[in-house]
C-alpha atoms as a PDB file:
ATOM      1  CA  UNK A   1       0.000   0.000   0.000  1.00  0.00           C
ATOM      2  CA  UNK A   2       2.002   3.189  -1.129  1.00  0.00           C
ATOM      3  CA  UNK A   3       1.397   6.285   1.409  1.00  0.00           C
ATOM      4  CA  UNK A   4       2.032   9.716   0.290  1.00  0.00           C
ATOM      5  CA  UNK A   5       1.982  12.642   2.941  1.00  0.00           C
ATOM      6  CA  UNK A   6       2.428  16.151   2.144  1.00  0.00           C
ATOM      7  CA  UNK A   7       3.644  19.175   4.411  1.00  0.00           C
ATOM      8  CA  UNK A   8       4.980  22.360   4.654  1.00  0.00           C
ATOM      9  CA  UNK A   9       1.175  23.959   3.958  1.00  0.00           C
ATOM     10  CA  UNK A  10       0.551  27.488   5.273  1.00  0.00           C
ATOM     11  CA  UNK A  11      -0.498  30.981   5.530  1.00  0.00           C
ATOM     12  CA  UNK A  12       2.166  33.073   3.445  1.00  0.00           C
ATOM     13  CA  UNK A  13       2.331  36.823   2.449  1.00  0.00           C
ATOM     14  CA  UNK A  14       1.498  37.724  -1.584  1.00  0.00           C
ATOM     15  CA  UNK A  15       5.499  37.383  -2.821  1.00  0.00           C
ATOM     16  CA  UNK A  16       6.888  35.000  -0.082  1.00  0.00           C
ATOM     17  CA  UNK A  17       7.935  31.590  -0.508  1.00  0.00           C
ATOM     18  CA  UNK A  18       6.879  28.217   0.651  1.00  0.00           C
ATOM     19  CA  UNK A  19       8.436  24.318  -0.187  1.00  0.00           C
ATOM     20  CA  UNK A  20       5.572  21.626   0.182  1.00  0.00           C
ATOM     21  CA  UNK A  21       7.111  17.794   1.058  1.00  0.00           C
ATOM     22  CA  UNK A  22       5.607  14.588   0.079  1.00  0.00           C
ATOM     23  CA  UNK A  23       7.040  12.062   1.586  1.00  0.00           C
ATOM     24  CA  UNK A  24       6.428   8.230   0.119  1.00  0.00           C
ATOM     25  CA  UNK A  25       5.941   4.986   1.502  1.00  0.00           C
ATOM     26  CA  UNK A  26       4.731   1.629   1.136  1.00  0.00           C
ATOM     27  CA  UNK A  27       6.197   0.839  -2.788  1.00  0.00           C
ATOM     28  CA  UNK A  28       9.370   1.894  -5.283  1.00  0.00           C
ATOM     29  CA  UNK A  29       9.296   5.596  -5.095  1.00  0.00           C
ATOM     30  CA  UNK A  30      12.483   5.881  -7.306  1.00  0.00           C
ATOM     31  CA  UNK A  31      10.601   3.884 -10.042  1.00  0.00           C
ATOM     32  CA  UNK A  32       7.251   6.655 -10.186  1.00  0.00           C
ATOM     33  CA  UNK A  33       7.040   9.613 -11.565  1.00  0.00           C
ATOM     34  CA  UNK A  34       5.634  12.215  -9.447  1.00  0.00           C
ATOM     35  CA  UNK A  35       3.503  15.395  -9.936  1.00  0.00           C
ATOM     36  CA  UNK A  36       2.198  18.175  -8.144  1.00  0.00           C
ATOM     37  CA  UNK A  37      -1.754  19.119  -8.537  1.00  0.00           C
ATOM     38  CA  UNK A  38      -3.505  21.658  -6.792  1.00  0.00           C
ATOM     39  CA  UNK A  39      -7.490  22.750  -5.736  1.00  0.00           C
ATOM     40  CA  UNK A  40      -8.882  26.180  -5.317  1.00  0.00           C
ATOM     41  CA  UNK A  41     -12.335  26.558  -3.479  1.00  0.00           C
ATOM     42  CA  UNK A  42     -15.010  25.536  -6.234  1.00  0.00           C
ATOM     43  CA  UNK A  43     -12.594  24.972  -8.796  1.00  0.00           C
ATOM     44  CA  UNK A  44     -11.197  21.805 -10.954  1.00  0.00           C
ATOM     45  CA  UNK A  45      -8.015  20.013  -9.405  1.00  0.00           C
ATOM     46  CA  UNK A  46      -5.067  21.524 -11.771  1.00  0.00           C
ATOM     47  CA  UNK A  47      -2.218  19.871 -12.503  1.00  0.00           C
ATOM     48  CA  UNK A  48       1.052  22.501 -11.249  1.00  0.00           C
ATOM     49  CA  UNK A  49       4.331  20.311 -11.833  1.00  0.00           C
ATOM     50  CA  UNK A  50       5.561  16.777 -11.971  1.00  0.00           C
ATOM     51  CA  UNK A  51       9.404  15.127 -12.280  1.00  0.00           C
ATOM     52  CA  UNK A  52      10.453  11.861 -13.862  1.00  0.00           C
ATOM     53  CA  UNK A  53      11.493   8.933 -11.984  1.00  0.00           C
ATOM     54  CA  UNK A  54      14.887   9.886 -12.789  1.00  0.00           C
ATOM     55  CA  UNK A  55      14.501  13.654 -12.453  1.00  0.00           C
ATOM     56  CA  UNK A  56      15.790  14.367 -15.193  1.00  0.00           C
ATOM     57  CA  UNK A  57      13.137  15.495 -17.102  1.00  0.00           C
ATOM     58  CA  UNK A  58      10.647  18.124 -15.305  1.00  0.00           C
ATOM     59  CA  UNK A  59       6.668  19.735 -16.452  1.00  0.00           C
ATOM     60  CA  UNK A  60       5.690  22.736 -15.233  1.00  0.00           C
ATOM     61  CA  UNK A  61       2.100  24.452 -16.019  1.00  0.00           C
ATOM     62  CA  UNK A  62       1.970  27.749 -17.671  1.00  0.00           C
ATOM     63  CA  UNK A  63       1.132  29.647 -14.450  1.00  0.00           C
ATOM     64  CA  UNK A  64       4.128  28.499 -12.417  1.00  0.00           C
ATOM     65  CA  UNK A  65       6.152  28.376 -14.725  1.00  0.00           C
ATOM     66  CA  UNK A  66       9.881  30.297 -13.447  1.00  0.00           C
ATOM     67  CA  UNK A  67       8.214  30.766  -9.883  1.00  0.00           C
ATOM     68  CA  UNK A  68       7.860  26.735  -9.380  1.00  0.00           C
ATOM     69  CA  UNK A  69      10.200  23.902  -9.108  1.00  0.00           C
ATOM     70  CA  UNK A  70       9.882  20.516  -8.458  1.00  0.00           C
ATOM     71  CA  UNK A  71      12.572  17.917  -6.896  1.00  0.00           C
ATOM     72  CA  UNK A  72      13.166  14.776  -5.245  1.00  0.00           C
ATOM     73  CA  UNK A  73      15.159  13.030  -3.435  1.00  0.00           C
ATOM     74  CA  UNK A  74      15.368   9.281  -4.088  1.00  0.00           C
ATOM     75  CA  UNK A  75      17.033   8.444  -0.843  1.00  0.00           C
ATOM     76  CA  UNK A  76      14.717   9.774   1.058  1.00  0.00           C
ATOM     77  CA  UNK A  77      11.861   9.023  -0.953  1.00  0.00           C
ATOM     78  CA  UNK A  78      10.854  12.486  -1.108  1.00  0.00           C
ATOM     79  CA  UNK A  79       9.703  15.178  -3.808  1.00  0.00           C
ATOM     80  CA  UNK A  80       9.500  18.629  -3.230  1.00  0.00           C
ATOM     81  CA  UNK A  81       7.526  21.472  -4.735  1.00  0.00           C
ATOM     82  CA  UNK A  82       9.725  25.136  -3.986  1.00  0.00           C
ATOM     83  CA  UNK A  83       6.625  27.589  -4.324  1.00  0.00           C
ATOM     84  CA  UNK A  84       8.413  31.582  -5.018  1.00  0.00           C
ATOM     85  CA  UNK A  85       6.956  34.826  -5.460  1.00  0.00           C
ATOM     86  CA  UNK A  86       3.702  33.227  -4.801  1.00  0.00           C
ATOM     87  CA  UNK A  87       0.162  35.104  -5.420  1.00  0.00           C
ATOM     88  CA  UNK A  88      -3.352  35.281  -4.003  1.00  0.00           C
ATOM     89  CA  UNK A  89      -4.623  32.708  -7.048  1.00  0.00           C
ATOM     90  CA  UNK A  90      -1.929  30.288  -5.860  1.00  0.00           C
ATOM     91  CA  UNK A  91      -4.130  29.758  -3.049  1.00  0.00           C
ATOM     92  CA  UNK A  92      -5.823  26.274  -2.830  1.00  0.00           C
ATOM     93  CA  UNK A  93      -4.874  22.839  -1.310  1.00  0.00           C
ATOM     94  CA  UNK A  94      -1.611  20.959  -2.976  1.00  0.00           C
ATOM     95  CA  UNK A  95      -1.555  17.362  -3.975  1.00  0.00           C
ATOM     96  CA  UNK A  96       1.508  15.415  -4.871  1.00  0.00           C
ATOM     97  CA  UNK A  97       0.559  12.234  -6.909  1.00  0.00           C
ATOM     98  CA  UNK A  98       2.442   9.018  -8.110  1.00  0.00           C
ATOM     99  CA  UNK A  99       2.438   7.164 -11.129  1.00  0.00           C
ATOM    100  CA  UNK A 100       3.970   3.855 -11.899  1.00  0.00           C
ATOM    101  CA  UNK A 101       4.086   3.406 -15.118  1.00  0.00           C
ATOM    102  CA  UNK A 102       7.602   5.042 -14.794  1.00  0.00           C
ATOM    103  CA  UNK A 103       7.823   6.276 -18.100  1.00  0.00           C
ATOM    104  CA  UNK A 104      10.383   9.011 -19.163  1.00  0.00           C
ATOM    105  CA  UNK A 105       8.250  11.934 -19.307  1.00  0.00           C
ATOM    106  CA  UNK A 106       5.639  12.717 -16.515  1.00  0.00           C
ATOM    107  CA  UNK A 107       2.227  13.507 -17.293  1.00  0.00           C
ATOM    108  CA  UNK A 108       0.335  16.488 -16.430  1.00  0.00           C
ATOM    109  CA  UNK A 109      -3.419  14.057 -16.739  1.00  0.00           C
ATOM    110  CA  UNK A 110      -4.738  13.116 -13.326  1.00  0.00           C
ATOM    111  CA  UNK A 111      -5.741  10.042 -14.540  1.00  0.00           C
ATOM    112  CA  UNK A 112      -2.183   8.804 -15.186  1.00  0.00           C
ATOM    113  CA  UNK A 113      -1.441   9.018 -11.442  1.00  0.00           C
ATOM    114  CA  UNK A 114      -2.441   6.089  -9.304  1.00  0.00           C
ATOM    115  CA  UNK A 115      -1.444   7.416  -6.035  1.00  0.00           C
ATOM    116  CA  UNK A 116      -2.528  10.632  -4.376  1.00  0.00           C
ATOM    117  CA  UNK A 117      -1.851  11.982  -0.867  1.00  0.00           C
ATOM    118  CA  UNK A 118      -3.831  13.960   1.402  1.00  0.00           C
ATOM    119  CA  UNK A 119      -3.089  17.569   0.569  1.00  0.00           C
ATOM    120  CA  UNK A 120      -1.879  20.430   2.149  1.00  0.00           C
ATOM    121  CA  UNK A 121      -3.396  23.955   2.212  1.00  0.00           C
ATOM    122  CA  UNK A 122      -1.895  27.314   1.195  1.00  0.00           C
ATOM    123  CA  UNK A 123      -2.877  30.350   1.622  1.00  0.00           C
ATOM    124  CA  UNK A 124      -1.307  33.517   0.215  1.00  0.00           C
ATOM    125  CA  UNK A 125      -2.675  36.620   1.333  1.00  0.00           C
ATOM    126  CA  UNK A 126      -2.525  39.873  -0.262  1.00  0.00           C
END
């Protein structure tokens, strides 16, 4: 049974900085590929970013795009998401997800991840 757990949620000023954790357990973490996906209050869950098994290939969406970056840490069976100059619509509650089908590229479809942790909540205020 793989277990993802994310932290590092918050309350954070418009322009300030945040980095989320998901930590994995239970499976082959260095074998998935893992994204980031987010939800805003009465809104669709959007993917945000996602890194290859490998990490050596990365995705990022449009709007975080040079403010965003994903990591991970194999060892520790970790992936991070470092959040930067963050904004009021980068409010909503973050999702890391796994998928393992390991293939070279990650996905940005939320049907492509099998695995999905709890979420964490951030809140930038302006």
């Amino acid at each position: 049974q793989v277990q993802l757990v994310e932290s590092g949620g918050g309350l954070v000023q418009a322009g300030g900085s945040l980095r989320l954790s998901c930590a994995a357990s239970g499976g082959t973490f260095r074998t998935y590929n893992m994204g980031w996906f987010r939800q805003a209050p009465g809104k669709e869950r959007e993917f945000v970013a996602a890194i290859s098994w490998s990490g050596g290939s990365t995705y990022y969406a449009e709007s975080v795009k040079g403010r965003f970056t994903v990591s991970r840490d194999n060892g520790k069976n970790t992936v991070y998401l470092q959040m930067n100059s963050l904004k009021s619509e980068d409010t909503a509650v973050y999702y890391c997800a796994g998928d393992k089908t390991g293939l070279s590229r990650p996905t940005n479809l939320r049907e492509d991840y099998d695995y999905w942790g709890q979420g964490a909540k951030v809140t930038v205020s302006s």
